[in-house]
N, C-alpha and C. Protein backbone atom coordinates (compact mmCIF):
# COMPACT_ATOMS: atom_id res chain seq x y z
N UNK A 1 39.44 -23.65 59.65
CA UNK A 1 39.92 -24.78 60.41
C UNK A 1 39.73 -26.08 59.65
N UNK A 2 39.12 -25.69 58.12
CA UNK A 2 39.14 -27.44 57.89
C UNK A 2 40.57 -27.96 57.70
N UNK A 3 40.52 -29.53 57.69
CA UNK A 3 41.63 -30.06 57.78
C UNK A 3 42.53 -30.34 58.42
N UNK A 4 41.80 -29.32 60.06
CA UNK A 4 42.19 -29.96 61.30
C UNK A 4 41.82 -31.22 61.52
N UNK A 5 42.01 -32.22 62.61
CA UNK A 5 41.72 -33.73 62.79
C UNK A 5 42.20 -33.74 64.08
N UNK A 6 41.32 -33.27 64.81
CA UNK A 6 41.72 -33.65 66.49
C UNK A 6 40.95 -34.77 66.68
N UNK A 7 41.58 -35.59 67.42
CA UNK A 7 40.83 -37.00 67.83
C UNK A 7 40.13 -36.69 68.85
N UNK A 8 38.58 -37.45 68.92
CA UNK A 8 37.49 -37.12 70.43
C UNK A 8 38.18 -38.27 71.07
N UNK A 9 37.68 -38.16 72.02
CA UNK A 9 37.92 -39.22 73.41
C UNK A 9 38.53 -38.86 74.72
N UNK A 10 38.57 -37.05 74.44
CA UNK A 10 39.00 -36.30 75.60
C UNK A 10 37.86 -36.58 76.68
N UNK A 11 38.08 -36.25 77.86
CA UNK A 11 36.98 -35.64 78.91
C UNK A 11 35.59 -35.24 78.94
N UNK A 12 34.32 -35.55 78.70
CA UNK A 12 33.33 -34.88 78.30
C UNK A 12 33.34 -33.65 79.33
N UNK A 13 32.37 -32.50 78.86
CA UNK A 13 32.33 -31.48 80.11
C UNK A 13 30.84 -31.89 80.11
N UNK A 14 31.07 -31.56 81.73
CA UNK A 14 29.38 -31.84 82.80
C UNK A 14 29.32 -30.87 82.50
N UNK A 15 28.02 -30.35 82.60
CA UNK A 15 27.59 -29.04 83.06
C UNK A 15 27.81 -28.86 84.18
N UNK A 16 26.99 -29.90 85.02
CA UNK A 16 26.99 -29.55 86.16
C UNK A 16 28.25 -29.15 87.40
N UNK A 17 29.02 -29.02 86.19
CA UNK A 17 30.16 -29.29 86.85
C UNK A 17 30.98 -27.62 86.60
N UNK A 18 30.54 -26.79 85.36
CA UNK A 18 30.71 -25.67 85.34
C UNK A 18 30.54 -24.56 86.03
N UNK A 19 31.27 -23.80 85.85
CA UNK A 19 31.33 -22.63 87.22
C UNK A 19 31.62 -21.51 86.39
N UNK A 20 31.07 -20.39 87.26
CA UNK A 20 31.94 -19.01 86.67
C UNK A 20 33.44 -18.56 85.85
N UNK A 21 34.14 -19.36 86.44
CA UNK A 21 35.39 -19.44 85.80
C UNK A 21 35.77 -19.88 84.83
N UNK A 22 34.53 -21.00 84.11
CA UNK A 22 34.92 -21.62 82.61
C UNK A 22 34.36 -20.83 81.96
N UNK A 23 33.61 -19.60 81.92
CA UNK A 23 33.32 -18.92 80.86
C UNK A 23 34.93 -17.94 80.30
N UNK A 24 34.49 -17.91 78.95
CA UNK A 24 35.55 -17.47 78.23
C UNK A 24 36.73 -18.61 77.91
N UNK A 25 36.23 -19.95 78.71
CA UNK A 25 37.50 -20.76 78.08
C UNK A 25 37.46 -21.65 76.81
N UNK A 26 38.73 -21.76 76.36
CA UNK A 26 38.73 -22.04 75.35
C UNK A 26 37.97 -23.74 74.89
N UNK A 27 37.71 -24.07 74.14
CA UNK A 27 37.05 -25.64 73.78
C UNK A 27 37.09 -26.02 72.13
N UNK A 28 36.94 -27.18 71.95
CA UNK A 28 37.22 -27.55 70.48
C UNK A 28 35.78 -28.10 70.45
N UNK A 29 35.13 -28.16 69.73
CA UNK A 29 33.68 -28.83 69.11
C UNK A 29 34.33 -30.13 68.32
N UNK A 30 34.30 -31.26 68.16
CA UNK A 30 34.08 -31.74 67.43
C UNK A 30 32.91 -33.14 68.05
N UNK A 31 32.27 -33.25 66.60
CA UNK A 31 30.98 -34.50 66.51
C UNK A 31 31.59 -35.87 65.99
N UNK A 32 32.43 -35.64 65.02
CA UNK A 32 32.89 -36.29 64.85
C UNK A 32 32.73 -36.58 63.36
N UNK A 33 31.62 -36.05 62.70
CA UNK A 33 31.12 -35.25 61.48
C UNK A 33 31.27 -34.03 60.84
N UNK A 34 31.76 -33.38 61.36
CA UNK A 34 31.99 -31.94 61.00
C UNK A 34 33.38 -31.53 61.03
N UNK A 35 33.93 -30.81 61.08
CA UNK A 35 35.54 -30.27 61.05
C UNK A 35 35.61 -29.48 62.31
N UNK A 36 36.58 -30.22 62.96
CA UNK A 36 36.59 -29.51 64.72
C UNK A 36 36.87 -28.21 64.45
N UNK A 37 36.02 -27.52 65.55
CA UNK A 37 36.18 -25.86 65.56
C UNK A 37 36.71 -25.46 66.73
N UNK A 38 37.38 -24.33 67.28
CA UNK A 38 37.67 -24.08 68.59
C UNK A 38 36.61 -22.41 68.57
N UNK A 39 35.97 -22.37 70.07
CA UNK A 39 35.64 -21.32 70.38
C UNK A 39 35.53 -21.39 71.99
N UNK A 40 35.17 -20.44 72.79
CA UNK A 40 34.98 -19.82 73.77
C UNK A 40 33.91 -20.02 74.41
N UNK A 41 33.46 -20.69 75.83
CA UNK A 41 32.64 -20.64 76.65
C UNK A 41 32.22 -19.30 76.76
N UNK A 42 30.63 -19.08 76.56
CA UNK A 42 29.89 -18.03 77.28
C UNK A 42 28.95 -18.43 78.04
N UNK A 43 27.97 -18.91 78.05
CA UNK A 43 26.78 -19.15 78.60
C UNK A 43 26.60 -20.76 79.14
N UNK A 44 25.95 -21.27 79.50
CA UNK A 44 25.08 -22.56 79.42
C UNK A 44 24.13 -22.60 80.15
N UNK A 45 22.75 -23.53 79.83
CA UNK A 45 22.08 -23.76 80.67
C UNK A 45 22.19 -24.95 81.25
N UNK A 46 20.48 -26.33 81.43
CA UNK A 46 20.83 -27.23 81.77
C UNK A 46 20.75 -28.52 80.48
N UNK A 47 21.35 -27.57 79.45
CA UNK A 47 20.99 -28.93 78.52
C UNK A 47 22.51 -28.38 77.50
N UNK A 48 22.25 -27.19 77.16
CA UNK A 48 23.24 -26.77 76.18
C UNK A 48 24.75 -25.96 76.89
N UNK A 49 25.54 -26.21 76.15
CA UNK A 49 26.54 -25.01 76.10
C UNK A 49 26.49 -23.95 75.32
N UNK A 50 26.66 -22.52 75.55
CA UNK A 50 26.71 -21.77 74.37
C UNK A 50 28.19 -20.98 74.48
N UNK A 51 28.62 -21.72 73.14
CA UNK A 51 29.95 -21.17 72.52
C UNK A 51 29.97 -20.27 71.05
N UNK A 52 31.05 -19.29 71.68
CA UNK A 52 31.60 -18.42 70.48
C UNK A 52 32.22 -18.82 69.76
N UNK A 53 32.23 -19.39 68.43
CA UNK A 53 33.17 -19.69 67.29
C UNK A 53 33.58 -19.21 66.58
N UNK A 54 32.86 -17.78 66.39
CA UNK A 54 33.24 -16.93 65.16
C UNK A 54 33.15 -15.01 66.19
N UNK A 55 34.17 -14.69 65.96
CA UNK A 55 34.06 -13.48 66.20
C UNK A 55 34.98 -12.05 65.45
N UNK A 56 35.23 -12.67 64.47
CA UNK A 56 36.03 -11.46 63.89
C UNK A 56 37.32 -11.50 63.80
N UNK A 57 38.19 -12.53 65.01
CA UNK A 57 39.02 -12.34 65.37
C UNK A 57 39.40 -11.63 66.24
N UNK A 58 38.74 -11.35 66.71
CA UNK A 58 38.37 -10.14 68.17
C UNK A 58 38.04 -11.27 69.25
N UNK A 59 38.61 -12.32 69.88
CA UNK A 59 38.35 -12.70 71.27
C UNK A 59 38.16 -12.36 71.92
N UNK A 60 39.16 -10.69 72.24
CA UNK A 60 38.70 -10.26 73.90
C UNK A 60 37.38 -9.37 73.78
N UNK A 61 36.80 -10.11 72.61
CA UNK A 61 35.13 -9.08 72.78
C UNK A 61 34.30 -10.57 73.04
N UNK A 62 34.77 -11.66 72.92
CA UNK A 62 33.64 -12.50 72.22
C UNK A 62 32.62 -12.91 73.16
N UNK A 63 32.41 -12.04 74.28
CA UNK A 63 31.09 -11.80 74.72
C UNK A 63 29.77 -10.98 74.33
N UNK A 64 30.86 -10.32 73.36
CA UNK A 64 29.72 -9.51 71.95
C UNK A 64 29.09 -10.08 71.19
N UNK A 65 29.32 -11.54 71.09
CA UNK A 65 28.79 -12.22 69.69
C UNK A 65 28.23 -13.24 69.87
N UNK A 66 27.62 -13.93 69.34
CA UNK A 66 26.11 -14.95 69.65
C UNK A 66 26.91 -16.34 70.11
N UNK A 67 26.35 -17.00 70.89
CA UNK A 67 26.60 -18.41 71.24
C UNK A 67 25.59 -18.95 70.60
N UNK A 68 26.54 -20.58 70.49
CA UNK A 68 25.94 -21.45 69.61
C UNK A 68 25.73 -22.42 70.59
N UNK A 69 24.28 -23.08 70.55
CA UNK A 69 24.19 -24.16 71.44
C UNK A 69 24.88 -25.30 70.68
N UNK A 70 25.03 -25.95 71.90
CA UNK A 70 26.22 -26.91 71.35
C UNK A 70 26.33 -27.92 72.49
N UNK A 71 25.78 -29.10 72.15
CA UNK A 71 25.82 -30.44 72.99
C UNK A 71 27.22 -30.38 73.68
N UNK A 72 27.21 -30.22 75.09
CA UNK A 72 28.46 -31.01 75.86
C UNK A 72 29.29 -32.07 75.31
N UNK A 73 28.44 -33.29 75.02
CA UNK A 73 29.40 -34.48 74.60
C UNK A 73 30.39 -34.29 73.29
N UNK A 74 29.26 -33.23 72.23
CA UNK A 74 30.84 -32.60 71.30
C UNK A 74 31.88 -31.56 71.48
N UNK A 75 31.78 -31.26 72.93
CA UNK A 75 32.87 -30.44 73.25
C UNK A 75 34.05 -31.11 74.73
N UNK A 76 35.42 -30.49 74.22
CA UNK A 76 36.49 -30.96 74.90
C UNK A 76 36.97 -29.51 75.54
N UNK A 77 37.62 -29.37 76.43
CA UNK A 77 38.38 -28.35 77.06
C UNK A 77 39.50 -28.43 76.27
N UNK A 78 39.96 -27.14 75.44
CA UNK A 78 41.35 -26.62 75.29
C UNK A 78 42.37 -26.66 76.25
N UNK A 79 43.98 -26.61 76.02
CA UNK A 79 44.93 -26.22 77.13
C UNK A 79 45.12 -24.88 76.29
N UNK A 80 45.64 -23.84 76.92
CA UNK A 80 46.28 -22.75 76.39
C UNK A 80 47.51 -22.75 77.88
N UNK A 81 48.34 -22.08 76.65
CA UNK A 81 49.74 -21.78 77.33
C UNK A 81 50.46 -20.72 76.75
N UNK A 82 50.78 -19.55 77.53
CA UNK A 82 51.63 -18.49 77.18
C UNK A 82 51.00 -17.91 76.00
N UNK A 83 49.34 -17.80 75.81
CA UNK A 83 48.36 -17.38 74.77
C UNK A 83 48.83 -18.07 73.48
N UNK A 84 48.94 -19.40 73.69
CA UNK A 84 48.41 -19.90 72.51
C UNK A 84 47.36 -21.21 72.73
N UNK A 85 46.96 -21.52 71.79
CA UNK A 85 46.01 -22.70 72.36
C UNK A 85 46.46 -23.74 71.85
N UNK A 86 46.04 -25.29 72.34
CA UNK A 86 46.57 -26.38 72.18
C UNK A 86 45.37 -27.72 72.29
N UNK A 87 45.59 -28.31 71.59
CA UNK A 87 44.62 -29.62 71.80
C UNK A 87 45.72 -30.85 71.54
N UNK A 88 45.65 -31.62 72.35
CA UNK A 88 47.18 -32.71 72.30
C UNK A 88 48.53 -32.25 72.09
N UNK A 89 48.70 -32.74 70.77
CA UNK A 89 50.03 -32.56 70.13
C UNK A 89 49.59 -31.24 68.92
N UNK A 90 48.81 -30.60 68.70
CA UNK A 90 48.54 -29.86 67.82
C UNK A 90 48.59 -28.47 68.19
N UNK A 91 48.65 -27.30 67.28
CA UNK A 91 48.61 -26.00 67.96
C UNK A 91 47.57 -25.46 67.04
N UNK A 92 46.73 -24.39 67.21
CA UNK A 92 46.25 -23.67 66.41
C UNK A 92 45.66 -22.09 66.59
N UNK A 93 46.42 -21.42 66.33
CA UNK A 93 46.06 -19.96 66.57
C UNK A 93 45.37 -19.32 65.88
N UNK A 94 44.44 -20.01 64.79
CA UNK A 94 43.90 -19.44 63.51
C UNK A 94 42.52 -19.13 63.54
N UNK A 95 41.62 -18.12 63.39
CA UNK A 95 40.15 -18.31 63.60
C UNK A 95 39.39 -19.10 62.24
């Protein structure tokens, strides 16, 4: 994914605001330092998110594979549509 450049200033996600249903969804990481990544809601508690970023390329497992804690404020909610994913004007289907 380097050389993606999604701009922050989306939505922060609450936690508290998460539910059963955002696990497995899609999200972009970026800090604003690093090269935005997209992975998958699994877990959170009351401080972290834990997302899948790397899985093989195997998504519909990526409850098999380790979450990364990962501050809320560097993560945005993905749109996906008709299985692809989307952040603004950008597309990226690539792991």
């Amino acid at each position: 994914m380097v050389g993606l450049s999604w701009p922050k200033g989306g939505k922060v996600i609450e936690i508290k605001n998460l539910t059963q249903k955002d696990i497995g969804r899609w999200v972009v990481y970026n800090d604003g330092f690093h090269p935005p990544e997209k992975g998958r809601i699994k877990s959170w508690n009351d401080k972290y998110i834990f997302v899948v970023y790397r899985c093989n390329g195997e998504w519909e497992r990526f409850q098999d594979f380790a979450g990364v804690a990962t501050r809320p404020e560097d993560l945005e909610f993905l749109e996906v549509e008709a299985g692809r994913v989307y952040y603004g004007d950008e597309e990226d289907n690539k792991d």
